[in-house]
C-alpha atoms as a PDB file:
ATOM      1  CA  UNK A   1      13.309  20.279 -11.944  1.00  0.00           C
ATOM      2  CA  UNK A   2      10.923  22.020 -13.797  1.00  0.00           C
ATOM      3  CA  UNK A   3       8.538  20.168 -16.854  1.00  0.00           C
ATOM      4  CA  UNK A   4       8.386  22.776 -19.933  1.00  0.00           C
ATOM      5  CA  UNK A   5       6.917  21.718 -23.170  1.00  0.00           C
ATOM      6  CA  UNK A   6       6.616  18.118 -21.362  1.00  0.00           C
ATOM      7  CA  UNK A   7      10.698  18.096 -21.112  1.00  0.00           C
ATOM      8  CA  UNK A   8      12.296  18.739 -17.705  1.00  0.00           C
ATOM      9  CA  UNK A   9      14.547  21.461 -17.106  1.00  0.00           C
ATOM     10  CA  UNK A  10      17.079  22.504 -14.370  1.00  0.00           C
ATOM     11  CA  UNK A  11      15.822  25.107 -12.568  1.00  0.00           C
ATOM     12  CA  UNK A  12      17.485  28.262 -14.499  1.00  0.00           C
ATOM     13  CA  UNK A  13      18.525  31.404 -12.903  1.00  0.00           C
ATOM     14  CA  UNK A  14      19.839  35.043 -13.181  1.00  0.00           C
ATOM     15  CA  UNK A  15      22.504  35.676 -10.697  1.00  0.00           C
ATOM     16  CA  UNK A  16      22.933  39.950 -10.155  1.00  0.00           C
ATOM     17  CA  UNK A  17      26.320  40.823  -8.815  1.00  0.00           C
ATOM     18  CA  UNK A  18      28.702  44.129  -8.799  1.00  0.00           C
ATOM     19  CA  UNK A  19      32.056  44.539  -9.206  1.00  0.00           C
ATOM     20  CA  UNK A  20      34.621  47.640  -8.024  1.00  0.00           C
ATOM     21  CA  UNK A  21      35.123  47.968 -12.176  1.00  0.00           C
ATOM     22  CA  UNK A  22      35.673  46.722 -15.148  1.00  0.00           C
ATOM     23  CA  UNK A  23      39.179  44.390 -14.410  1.00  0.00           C
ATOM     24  CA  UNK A  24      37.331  42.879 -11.260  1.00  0.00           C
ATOM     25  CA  UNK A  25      34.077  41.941 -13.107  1.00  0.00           C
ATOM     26  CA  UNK A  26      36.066  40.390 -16.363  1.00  0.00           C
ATOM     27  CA  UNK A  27      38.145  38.348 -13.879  1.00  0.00           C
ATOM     28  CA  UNK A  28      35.012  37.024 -11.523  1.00  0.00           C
ATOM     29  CA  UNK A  29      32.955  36.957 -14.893  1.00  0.00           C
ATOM     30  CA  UNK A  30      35.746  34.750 -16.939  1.00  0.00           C
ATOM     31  CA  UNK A  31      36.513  32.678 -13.126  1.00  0.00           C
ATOM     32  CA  UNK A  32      32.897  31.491 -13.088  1.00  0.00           C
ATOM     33  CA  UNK A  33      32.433  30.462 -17.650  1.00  0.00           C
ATOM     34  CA  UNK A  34      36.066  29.061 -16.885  1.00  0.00           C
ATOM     35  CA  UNK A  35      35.030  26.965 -13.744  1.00  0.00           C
ATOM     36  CA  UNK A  36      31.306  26.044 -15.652  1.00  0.00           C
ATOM     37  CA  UNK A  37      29.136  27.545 -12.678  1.00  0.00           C
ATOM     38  CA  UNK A  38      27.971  29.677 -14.820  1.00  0.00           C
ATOM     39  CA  UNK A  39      26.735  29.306 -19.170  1.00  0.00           C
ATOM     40  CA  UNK A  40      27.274  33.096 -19.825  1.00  0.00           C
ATOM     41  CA  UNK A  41      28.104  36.466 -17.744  1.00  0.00           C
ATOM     42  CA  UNK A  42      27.241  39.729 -18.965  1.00  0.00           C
ATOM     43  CA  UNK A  43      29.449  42.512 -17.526  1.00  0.00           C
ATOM     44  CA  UNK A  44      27.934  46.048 -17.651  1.00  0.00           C
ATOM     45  CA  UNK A  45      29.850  49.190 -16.643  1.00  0.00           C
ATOM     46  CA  UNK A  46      28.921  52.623 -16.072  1.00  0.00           C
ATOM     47  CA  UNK A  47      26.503  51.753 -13.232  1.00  0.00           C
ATOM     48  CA  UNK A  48      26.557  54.097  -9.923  1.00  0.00           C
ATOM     49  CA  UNK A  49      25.825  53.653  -6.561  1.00  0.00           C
ATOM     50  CA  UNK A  50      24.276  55.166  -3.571  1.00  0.00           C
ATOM     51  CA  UNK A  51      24.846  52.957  -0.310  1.00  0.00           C
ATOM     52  CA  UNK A  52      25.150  52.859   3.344  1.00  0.00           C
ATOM     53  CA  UNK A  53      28.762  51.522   4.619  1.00  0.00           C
ATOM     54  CA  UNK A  54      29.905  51.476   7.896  1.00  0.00           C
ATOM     55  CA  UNK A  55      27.665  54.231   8.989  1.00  0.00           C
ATOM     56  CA  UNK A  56      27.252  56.529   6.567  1.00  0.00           C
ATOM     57  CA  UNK A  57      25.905  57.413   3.189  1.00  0.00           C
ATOM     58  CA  UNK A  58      28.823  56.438   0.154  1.00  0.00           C
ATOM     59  CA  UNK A  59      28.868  56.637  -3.401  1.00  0.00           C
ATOM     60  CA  UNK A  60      30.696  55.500  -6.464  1.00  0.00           C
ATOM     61  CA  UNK A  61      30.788  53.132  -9.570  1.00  0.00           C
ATOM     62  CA  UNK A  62      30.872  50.213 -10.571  1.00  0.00           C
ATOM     63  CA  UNK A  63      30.167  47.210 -13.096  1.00  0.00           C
ATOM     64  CA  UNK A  64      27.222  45.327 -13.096  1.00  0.00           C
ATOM     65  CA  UNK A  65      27.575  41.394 -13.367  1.00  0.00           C
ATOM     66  CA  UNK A  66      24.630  38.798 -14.593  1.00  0.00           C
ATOM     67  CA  UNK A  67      25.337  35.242 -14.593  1.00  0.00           C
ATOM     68  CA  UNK A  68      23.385  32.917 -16.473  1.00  0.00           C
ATOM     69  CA  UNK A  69      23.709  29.303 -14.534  1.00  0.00           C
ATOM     70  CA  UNK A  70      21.712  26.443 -12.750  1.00  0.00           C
ATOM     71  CA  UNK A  71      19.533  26.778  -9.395  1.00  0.00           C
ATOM     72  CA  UNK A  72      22.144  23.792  -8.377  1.00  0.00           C
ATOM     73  CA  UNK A  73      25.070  25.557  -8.747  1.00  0.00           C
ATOM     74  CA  UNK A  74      24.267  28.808  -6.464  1.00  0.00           C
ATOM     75  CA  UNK A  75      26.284  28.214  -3.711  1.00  0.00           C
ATOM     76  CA  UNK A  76      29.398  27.552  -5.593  1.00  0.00           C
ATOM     77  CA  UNK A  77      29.223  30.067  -7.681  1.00  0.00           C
ATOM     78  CA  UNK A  78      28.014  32.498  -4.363  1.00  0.00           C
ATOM     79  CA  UNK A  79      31.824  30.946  -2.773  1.00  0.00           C
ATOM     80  CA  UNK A  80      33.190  31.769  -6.197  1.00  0.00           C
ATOM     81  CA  UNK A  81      32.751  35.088  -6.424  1.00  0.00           C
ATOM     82  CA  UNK A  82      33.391  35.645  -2.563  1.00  0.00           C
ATOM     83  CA  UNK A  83      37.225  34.369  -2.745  1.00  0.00           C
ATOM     84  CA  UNK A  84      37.920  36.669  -5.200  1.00  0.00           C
ATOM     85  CA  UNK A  85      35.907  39.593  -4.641  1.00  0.00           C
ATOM     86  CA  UNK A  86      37.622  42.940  -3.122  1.00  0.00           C
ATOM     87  CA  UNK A  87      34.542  44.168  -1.328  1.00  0.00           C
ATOM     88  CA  UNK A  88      33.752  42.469   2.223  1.00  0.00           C
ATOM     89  CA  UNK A  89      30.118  42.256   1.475  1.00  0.00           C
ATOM     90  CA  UNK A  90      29.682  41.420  -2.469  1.00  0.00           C
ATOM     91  CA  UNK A  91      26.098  41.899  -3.847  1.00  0.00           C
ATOM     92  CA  UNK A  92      25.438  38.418  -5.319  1.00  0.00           C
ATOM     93  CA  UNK A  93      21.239  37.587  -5.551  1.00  0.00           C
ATOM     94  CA  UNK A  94      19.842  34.881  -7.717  1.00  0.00           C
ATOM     95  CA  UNK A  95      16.609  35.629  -9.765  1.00  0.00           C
ATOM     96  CA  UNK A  96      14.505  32.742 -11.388  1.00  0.00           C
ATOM     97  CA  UNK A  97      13.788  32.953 -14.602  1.00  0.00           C
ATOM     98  CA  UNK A  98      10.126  32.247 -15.347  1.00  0.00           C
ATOM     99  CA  UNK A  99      10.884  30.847 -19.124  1.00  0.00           C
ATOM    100  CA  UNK A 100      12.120  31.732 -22.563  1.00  0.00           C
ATOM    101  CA  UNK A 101      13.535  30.322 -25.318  1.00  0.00           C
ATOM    102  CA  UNK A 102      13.649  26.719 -25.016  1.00  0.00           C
ATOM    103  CA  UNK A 103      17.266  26.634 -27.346  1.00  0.00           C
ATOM    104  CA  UNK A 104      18.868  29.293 -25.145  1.00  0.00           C
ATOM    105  CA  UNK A 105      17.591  27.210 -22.046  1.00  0.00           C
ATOM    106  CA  UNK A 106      18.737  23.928 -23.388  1.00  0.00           C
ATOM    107  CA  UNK A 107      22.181  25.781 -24.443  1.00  0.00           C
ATOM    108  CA  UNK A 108      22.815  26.916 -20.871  1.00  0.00           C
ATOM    109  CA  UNK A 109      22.334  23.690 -18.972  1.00  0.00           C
ATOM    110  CA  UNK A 110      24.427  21.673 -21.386  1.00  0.00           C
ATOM    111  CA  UNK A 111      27.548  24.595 -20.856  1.00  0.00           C
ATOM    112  CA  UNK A 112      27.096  24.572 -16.944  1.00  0.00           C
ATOM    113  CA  UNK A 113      28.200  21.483 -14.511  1.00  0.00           C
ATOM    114  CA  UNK A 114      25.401  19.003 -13.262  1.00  0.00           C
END
């Protein structure tokens, strides 16, 4: 826990993730509001990618995923979106999140589990 403004917080996070498209990143996206490991996930398509897989260079698009959740709640969320993700390595990295507005903080631990 975290003290802001003399209250204590959960320790908020961004979680970055990628989907194949748009259908696979509404149902992970809507799988983890639905389940309450996460308070929000934006779902942006359009993005491309340059990679190494299985020993060579690929490329191709996809949808870009941010989750809005609790420190707490990574590794269920990480287990989440690994049962129903069609790629055998998903991309799914947490980022803190330094601070911001207190409502909007406040708003996502009360719509995530504890």
């Amino acid at each position: 826990m975290r003290l802001r403004g003399g209250i204590e917080f959960m320790e908020s996070i961004f979680v970055y993730m990628t989907a194949a498209d748009d259908a696979e990143a509404e149902k992970i996206g809507r799988a983890l509001v639905e389940a309450r490991l996460a308070a929000c996930v934006n779902m942006i398509p359009g993005m491309r990618a340059v990679y190494w897989w299985q020993g060579k260079v690929e490329s191709g698009g996809e949808t870009v995923l941010i989750a809005k959740t609790r420190r707490s709640l990574l590794d269920a969320l990480t287990a989440k979106v690994r049962q129903l993700h069609s790629y055998q390595v998903p991309c799914v990295v947490a980022l803190p999140i330094a601070g911001g507005n207190p409502d909007f903080l406040n708003w996502l631990e009360k719509e995530t589990i504890s």
